[in-house]
N, C-alpha and C. Protein backbone atom coordinates (compact mmCIF):
# COMPACT_ATOMS: atom_id res chain seq x y z
N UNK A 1 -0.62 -1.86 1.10
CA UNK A 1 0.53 -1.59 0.24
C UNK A 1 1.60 -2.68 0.42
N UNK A 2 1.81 -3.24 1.76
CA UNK A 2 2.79 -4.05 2.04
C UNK A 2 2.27 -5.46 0.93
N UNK A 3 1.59 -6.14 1.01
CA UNK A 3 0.93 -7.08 0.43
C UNK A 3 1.24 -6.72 -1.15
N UNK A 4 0.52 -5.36 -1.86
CA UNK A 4 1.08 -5.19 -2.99
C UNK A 4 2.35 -5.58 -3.16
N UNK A 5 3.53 -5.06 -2.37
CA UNK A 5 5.19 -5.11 -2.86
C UNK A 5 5.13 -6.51 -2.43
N UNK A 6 4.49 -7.26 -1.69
CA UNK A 6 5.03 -8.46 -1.89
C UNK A 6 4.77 -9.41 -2.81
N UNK A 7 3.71 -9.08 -3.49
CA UNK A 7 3.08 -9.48 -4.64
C UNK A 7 4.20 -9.72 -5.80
N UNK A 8 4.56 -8.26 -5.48
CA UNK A 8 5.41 -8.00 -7.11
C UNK A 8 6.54 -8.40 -6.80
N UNK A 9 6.94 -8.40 -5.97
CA UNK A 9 8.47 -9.23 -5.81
C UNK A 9 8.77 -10.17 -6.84
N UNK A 10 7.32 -10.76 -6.88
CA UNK A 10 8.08 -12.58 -7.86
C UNK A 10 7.30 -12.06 -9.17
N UNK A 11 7.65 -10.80 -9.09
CA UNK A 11 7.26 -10.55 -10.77
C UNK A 11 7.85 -10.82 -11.94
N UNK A 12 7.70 -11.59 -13.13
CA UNK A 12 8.66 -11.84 -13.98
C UNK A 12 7.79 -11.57 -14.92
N UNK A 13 7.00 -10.27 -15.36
CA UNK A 13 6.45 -10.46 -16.40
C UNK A 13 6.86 -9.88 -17.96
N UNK A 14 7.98 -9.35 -17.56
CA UNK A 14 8.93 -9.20 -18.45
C UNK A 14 10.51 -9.78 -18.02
N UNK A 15 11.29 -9.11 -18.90
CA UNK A 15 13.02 -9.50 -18.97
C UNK A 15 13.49 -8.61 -17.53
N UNK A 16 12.73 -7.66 -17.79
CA UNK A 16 13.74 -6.54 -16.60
C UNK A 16 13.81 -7.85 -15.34
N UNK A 17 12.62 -8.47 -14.82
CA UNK A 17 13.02 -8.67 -13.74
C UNK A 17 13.90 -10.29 -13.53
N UNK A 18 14.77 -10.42 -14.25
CA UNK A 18 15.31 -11.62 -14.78
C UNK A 18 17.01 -10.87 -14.16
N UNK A 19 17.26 -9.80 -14.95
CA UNK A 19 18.44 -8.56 -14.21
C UNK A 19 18.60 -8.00 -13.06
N UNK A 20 17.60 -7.93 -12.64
CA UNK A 20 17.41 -6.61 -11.50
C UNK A 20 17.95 -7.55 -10.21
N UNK A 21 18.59 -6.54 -9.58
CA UNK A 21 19.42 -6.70 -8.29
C UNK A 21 17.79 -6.34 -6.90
N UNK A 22 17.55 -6.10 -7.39
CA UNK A 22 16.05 -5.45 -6.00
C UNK A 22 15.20 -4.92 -6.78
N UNK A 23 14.22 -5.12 -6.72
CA UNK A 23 12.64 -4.80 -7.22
C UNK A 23 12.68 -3.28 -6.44
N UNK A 24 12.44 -2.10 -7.15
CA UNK A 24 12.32 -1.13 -6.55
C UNK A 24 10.63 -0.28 -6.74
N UNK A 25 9.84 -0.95 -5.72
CA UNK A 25 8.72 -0.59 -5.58
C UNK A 25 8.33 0.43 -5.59
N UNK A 26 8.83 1.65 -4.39
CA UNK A 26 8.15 2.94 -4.05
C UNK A 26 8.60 3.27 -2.16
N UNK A 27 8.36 4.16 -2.10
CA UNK A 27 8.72 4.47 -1.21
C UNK A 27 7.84 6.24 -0.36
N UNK A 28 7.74 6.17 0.90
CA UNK A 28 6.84 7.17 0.92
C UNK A 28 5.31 7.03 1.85
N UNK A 29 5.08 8.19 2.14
CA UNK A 29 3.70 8.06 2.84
C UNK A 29 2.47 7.22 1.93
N UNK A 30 1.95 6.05 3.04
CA UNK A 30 0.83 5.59 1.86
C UNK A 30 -0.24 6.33 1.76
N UNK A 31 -0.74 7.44 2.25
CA UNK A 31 -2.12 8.00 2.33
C UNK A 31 -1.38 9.35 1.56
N UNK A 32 -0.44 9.71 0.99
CA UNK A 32 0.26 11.02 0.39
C UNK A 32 -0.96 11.72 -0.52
N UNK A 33 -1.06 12.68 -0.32
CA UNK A 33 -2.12 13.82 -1.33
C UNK A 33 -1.17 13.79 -2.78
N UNK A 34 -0.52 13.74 -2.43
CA UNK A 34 0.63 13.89 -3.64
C UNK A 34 1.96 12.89 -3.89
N UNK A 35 1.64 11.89 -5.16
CA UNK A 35 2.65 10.94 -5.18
C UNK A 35 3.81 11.66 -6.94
N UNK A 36 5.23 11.47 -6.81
CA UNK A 36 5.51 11.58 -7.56
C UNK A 36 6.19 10.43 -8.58
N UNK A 37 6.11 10.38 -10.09
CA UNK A 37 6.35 8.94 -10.23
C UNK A 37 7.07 9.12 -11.32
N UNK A 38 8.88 8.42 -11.67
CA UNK A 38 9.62 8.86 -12.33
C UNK A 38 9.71 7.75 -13.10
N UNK A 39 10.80 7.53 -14.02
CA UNK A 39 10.41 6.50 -15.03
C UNK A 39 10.87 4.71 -14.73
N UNK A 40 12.15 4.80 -14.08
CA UNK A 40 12.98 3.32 -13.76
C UNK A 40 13.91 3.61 -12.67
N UNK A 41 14.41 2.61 -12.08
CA UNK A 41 15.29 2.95 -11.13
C UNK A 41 16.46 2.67 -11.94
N UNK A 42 17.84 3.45 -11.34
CA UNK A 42 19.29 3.36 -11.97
C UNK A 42 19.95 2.28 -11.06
N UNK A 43 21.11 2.53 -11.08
CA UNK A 43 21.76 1.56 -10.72
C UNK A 43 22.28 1.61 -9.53
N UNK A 44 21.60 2.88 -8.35
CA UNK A 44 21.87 3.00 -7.37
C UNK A 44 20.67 2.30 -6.38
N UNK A 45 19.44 2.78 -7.11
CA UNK A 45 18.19 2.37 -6.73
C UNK A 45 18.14 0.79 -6.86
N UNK A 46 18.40 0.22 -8.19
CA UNK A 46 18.92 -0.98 -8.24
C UNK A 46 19.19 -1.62 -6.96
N UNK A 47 20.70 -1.45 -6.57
CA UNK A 47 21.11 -1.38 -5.11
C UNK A 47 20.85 -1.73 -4.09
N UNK A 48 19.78 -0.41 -3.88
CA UNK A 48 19.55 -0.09 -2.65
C UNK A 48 17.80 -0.55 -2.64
N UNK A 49 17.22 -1.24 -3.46
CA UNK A 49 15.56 -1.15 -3.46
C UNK A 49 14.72 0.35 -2.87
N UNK A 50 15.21 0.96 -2.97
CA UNK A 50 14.58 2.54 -2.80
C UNK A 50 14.72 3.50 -4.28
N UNK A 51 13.97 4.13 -4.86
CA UNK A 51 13.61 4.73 -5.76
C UNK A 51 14.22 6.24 -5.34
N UNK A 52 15.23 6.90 -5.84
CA UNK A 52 15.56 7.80 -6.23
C UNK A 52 16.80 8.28 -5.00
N UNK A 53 17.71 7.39 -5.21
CA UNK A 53 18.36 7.32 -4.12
C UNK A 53 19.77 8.27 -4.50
N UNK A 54 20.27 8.83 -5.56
CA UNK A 54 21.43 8.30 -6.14
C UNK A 54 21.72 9.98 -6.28
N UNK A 55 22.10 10.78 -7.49
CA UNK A 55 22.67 12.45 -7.30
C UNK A 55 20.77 12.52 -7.95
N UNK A 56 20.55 12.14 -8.43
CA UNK A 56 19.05 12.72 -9.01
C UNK A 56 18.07 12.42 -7.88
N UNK A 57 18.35 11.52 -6.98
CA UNK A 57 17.75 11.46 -5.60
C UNK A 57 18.01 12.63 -5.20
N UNK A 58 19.43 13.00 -4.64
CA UNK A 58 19.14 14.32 -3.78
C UNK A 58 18.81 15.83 -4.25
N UNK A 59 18.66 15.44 -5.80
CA UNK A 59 18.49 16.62 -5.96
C UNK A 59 16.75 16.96 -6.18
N UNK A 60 16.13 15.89 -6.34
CA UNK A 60 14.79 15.77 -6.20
C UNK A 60 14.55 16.30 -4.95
N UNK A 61 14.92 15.84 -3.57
CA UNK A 61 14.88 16.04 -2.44
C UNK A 61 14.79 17.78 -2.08
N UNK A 62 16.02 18.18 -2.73
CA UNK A 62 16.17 19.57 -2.87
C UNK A 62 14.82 20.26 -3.28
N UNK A 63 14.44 19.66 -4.48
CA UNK A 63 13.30 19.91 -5.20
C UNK A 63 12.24 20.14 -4.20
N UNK A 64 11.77 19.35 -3.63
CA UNK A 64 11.08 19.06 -2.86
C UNK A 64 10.39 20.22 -1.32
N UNK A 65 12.22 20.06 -1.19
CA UNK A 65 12.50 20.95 0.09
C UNK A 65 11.76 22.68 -0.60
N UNK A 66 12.28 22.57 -1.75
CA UNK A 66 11.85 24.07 -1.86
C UNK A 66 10.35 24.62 -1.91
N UNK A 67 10.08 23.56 -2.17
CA UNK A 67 7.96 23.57 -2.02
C UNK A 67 7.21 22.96 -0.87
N UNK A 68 8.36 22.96 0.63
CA UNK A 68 7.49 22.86 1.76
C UNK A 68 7.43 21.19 1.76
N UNK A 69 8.10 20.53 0.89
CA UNK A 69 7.76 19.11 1.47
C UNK A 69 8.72 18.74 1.54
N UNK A 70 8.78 16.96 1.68
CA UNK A 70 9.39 15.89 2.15
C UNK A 70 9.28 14.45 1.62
N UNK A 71 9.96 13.46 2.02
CA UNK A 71 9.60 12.45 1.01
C UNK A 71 8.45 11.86 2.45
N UNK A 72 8.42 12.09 3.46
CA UNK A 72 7.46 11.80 4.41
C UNK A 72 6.07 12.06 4.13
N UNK A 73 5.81 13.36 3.21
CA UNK A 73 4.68 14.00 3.19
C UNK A 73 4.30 13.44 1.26
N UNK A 74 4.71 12.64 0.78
CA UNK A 74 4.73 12.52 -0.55
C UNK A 74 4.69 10.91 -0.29
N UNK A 75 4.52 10.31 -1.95
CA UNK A 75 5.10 8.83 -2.20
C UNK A 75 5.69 8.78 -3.55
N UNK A 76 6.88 7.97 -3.83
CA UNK A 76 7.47 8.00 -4.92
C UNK A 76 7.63 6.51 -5.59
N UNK A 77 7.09 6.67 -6.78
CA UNK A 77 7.75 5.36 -7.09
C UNK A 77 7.88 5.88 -8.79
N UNK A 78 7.83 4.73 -9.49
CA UNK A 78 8.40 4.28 -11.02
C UNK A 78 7.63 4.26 -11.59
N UNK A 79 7.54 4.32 -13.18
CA UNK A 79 6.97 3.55 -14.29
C UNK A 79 7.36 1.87 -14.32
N UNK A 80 8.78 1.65 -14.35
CA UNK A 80 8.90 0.35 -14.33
C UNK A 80 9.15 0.44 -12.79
N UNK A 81 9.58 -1.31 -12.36
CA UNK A 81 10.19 -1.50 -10.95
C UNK A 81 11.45 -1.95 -11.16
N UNK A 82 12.05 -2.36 -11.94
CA UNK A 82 12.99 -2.87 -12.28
C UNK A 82 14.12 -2.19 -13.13
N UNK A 83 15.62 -1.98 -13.16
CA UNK A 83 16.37 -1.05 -13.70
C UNK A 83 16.61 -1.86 -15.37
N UNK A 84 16.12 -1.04 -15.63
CA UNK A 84 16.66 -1.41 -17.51
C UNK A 84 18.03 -1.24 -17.74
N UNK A 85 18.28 -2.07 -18.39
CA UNK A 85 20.14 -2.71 -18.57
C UNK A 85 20.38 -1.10 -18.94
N UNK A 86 21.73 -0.68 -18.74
CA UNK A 86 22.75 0.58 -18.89
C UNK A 86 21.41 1.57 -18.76
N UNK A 87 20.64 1.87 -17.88
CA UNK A 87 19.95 3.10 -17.73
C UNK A 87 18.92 3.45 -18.94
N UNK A 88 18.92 2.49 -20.01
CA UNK A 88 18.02 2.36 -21.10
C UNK A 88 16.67 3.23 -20.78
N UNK A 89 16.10 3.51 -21.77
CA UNK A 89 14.36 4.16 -21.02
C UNK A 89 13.95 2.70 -21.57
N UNK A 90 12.74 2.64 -20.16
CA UNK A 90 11.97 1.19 -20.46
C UNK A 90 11.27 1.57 -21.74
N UNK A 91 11.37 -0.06 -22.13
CA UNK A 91 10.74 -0.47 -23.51
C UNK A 91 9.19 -0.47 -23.18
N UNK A 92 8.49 -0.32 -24.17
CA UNK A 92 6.75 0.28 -24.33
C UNK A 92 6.49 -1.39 -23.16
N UNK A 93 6.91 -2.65 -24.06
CA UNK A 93 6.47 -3.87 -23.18
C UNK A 93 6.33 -4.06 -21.56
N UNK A 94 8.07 -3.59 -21.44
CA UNK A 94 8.24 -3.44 -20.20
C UNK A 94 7.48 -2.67 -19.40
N UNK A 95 6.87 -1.64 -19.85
CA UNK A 95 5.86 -0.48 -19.35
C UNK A 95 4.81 -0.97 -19.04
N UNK A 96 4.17 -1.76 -20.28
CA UNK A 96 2.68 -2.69 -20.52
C UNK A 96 3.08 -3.64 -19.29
N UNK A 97 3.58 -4.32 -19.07
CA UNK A 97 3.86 -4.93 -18.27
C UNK A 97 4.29 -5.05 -16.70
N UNK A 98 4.72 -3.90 -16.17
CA UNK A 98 4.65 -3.26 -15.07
C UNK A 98 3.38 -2.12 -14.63
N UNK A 99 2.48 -1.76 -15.95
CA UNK A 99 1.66 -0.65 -15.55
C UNK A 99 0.37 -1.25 -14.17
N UNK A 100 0.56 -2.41 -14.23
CA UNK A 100 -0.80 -2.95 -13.65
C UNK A 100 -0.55 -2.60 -11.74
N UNK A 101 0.81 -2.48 -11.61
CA UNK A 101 1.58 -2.46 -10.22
C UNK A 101 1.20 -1.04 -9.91
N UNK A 102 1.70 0.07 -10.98
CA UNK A 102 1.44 1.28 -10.49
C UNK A 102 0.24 1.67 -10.36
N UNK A 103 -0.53 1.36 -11.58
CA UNK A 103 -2.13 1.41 -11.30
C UNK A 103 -2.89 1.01 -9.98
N UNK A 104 -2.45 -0.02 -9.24
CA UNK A 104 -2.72 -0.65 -7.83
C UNK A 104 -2.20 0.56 -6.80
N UNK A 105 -1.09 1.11 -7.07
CA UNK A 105 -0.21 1.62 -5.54
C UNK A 105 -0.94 2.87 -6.34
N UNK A 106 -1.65 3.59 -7.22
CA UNK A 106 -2.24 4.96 -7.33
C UNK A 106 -3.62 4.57 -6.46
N UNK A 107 -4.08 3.28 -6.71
CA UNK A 107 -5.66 3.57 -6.28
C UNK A 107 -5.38 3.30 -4.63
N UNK A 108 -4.09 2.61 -3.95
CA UNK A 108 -4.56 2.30 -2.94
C UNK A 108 -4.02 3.85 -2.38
N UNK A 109 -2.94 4.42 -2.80
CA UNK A 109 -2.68 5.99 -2.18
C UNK A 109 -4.00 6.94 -2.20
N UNK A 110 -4.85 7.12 -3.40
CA UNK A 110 -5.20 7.90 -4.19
C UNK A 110 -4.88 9.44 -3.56
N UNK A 111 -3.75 9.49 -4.62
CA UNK A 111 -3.30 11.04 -4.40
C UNK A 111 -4.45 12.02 -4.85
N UNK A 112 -4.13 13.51 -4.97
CA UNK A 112 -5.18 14.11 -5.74
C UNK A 112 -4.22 14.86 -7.08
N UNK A 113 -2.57 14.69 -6.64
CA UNK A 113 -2.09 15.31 -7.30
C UNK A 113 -0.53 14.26 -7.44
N UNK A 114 -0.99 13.96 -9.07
CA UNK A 114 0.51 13.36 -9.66
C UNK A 114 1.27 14.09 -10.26
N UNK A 115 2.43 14.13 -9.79
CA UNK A 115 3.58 14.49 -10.47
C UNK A 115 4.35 14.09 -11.33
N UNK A 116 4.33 13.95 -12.62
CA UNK A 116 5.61 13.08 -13.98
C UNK A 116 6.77 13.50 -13.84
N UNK A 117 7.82 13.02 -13.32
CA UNK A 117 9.16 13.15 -13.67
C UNK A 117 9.89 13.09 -14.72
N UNK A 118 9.54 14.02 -15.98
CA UNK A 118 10.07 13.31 -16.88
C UNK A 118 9.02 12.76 -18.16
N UNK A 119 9.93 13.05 -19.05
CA UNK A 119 8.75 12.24 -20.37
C UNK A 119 8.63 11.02 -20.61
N UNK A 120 9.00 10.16 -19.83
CA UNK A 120 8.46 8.27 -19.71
C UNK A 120 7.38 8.46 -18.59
N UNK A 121 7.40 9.49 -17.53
CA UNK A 121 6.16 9.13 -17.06
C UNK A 121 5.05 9.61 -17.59
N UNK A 122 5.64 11.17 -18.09
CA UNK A 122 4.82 11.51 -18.56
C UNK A 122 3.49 11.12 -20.04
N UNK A 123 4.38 10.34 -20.72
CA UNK A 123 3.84 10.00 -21.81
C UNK A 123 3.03 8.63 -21.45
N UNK A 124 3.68 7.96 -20.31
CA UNK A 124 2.81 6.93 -19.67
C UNK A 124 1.81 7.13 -19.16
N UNK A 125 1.01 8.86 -18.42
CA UNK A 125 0.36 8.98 -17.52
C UNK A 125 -0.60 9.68 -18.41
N UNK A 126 0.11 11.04 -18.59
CA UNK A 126 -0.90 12.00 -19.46
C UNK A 126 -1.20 11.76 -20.77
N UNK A 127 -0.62 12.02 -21.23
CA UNK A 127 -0.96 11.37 -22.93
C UNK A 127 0.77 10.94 -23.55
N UNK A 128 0.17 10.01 -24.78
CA UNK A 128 0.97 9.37 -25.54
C UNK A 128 2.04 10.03 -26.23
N UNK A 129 1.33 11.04 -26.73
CA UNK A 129 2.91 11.89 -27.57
C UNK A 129 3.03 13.37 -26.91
N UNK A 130 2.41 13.44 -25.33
CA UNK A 130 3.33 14.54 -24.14
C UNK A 130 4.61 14.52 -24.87
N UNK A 131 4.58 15.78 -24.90
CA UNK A 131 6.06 16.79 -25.14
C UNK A 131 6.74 17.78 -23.75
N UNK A 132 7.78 16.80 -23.31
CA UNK A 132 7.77 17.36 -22.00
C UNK A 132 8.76 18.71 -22.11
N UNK A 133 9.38 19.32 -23.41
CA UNK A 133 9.79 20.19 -23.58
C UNK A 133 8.91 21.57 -23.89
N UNK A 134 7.99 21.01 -23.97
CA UNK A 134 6.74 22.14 -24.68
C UNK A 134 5.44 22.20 -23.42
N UNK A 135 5.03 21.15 -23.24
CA UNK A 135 4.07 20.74 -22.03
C UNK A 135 4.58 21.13 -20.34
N UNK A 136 5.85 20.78 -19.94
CA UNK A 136 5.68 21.21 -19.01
C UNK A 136 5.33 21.91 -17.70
N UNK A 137 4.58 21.83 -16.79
CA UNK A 137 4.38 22.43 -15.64
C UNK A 137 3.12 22.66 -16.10
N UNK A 138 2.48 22.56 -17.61
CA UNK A 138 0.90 22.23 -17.75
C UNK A 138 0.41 21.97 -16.45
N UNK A 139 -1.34 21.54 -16.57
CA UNK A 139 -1.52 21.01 -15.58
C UNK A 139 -3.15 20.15 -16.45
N UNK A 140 -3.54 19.03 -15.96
CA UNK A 140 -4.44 18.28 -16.56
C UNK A 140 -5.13 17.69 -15.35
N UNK A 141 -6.10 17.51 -15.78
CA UNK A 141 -7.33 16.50 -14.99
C UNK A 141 -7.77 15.33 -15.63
N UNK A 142 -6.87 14.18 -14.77
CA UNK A 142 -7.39 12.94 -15.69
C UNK A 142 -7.57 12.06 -14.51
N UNK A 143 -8.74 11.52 -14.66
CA UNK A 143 -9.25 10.21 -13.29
C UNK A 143 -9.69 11.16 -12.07
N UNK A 144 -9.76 12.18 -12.41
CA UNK A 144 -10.45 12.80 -11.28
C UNK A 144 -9.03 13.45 -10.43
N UNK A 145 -7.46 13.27 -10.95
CA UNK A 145 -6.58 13.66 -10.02
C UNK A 145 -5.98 14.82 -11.16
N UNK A 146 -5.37 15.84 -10.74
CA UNK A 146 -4.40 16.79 -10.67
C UNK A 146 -3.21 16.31 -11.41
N UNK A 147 -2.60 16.46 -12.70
CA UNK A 147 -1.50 15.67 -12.63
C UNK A 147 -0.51 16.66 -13.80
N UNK A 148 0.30 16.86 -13.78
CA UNK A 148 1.37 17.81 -14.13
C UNK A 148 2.91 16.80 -14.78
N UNK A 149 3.77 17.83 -15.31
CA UNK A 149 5.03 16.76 -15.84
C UNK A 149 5.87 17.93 -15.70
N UNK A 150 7.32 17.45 -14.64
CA UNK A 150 8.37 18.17 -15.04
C UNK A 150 9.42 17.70 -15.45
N UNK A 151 10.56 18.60 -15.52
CA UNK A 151 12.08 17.92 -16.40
C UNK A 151 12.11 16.70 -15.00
N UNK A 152 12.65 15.38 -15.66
CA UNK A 152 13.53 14.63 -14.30
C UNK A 152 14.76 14.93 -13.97
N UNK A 153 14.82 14.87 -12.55
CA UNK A 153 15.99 15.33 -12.31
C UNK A 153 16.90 14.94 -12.95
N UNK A 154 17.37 13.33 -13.28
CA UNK A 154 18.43 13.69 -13.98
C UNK A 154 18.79 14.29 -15.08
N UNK A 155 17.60 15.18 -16.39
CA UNK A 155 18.07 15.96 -16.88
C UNK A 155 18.81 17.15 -16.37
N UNK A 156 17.84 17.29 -15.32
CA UNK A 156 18.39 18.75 -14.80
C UNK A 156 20.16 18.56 -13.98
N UNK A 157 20.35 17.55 -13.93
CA UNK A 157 21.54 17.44 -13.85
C UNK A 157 22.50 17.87 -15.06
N UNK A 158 21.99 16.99 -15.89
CA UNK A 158 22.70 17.10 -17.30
C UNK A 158 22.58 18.54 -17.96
N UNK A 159 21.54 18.99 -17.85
CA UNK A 159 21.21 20.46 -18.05
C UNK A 159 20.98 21.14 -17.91
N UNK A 160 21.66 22.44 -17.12
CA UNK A 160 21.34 22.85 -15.85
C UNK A 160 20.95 23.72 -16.08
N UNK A 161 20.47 24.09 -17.66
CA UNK A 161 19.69 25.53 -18.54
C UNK A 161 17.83 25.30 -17.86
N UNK A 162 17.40 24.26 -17.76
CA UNK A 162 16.41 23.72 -17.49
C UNK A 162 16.29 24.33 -16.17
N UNK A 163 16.99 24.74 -15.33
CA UNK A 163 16.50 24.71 -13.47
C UNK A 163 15.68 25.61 -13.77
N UNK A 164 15.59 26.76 -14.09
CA UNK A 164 14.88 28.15 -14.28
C UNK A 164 13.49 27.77 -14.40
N UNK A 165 13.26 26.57 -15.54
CA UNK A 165 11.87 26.66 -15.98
C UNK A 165 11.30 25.91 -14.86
N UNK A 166 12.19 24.98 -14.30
CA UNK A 166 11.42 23.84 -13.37
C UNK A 166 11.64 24.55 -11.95
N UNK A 167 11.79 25.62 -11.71
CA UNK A 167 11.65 26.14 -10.71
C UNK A 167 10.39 27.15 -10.27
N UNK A 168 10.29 27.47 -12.13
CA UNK A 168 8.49 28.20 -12.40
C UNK A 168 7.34 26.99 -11.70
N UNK A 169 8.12 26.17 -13.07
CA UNK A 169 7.06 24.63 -12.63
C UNK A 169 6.97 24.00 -11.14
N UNK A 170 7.64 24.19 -10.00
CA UNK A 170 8.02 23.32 -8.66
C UNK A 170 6.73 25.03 -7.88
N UNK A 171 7.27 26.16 -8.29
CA UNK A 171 6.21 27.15 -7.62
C UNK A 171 4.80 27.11 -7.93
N UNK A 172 4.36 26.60 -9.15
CA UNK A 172 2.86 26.33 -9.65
C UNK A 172 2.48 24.77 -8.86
N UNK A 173 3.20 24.24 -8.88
CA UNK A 173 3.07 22.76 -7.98
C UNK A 173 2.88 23.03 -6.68
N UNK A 174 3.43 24.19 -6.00
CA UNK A 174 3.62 24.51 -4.65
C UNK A 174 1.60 25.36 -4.94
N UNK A 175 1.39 25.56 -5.36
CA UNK A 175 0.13 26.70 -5.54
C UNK A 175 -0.49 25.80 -5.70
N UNK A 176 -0.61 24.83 -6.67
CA UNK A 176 -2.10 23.95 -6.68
C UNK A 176 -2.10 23.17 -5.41
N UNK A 177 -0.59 22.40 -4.49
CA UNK A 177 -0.94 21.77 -3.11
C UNK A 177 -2.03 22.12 -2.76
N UNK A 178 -1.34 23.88 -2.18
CA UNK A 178 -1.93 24.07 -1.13
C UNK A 178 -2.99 24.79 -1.79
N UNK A 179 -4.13 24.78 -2.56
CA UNK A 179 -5.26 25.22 -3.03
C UNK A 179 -5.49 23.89 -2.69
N UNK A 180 -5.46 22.64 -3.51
CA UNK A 180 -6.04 21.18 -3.19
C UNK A 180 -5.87 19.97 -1.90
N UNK A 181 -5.13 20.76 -1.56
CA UNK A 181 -4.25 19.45 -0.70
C UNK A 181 -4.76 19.60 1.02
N UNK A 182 -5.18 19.88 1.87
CA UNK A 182 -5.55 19.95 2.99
C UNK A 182 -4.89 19.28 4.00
N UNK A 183 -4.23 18.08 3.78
CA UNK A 183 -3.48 17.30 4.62
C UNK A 183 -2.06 17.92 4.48
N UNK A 184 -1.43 18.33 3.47
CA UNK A 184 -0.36 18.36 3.36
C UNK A 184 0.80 19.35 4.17
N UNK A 185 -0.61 20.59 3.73
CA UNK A 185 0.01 22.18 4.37
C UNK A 185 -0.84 22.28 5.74
């Protein structure tokens, strides 16, 4: 994994990384049963080169805490690595263009169970026109892994009508772990 992030460091294969203050790779156990992967870093992550650092960081964390884990027992990273100007959702290019990084850090983790943060990962991971208002806390089998989509935290910041459902969704996440997961629990 180390070798990967150093790889991508001198990535310029789009604009993002022409802006970006720190390449924000991922962060997290490399052998994790379960990686979660949100869409770009903001402008805290920016920052700090750590992925989800900022109020939607801790409230992920929270998230987390309530289903028995940790960011120790997990790995987190992005759709893009790089923060898109004013918090923008990355452009399809920028996506095409960073997907080859995440594709690498899934096969060298290989989780059994991905988590979408959100409808940029989601529409990046599971399918193209995922409806993460309608789809959520679904659950799909694609590549042989487990992989699910909830609100990202920072909606649930913004909308705090949402906790209810993603708290259904964080207890069905907590149920497939520990049915699949053996290392974790």
């Amino acid at each position: 994994m180390e070798e990967l992030n150093a790889n991508c460091l001198g990535c310029m294969r789009c604009e993002l990384g022409k802006t970006r203050t720190n390449l924000v790779f991922g962060v997290g156990n490399d052998r994790a049963e379960v990686m979660l992967i949100g869409e770009g870093p903001g402008e805290q992550e920016d920052l700090q080169g750590i992925p989800f650092v900022g109020p939607a960081g801790q409230l992920l964390d929270d998230m987390l805490r309530m289903i028995d884990l940790d960011r120790s027992k997990v790995y987190i990273a992005n759709i893009v690595k790089c923060r898109p100007p004013r918090n923008r959702d990355p452009r399809d290019e920028e996506q095409d263009a960073c997907y080859p990084w995440l594709a690498e850090q899934i096969e060298l983790i290989d989780p059994k169970i991905i988590i979408c943060l959100g409808r940029i990962s989601a529409t990046a991971l599971i399918r193209d026109d995922f409806r993460i208002t309608r789809e959520h806390g679904l659950w799909f089998d694609i590549n042989g892994r487990r992989m699910t989509a909830i609100y990202h935290p920072s909606a649930l910041l913004r909308d705090i009508s949402k906790r209810p459902e993603t708290f259904a969704d964080l207890r069905s996440i907590r149920s497939e772990i520990k049915r699949i997961c053996k290392e974790t629990y």
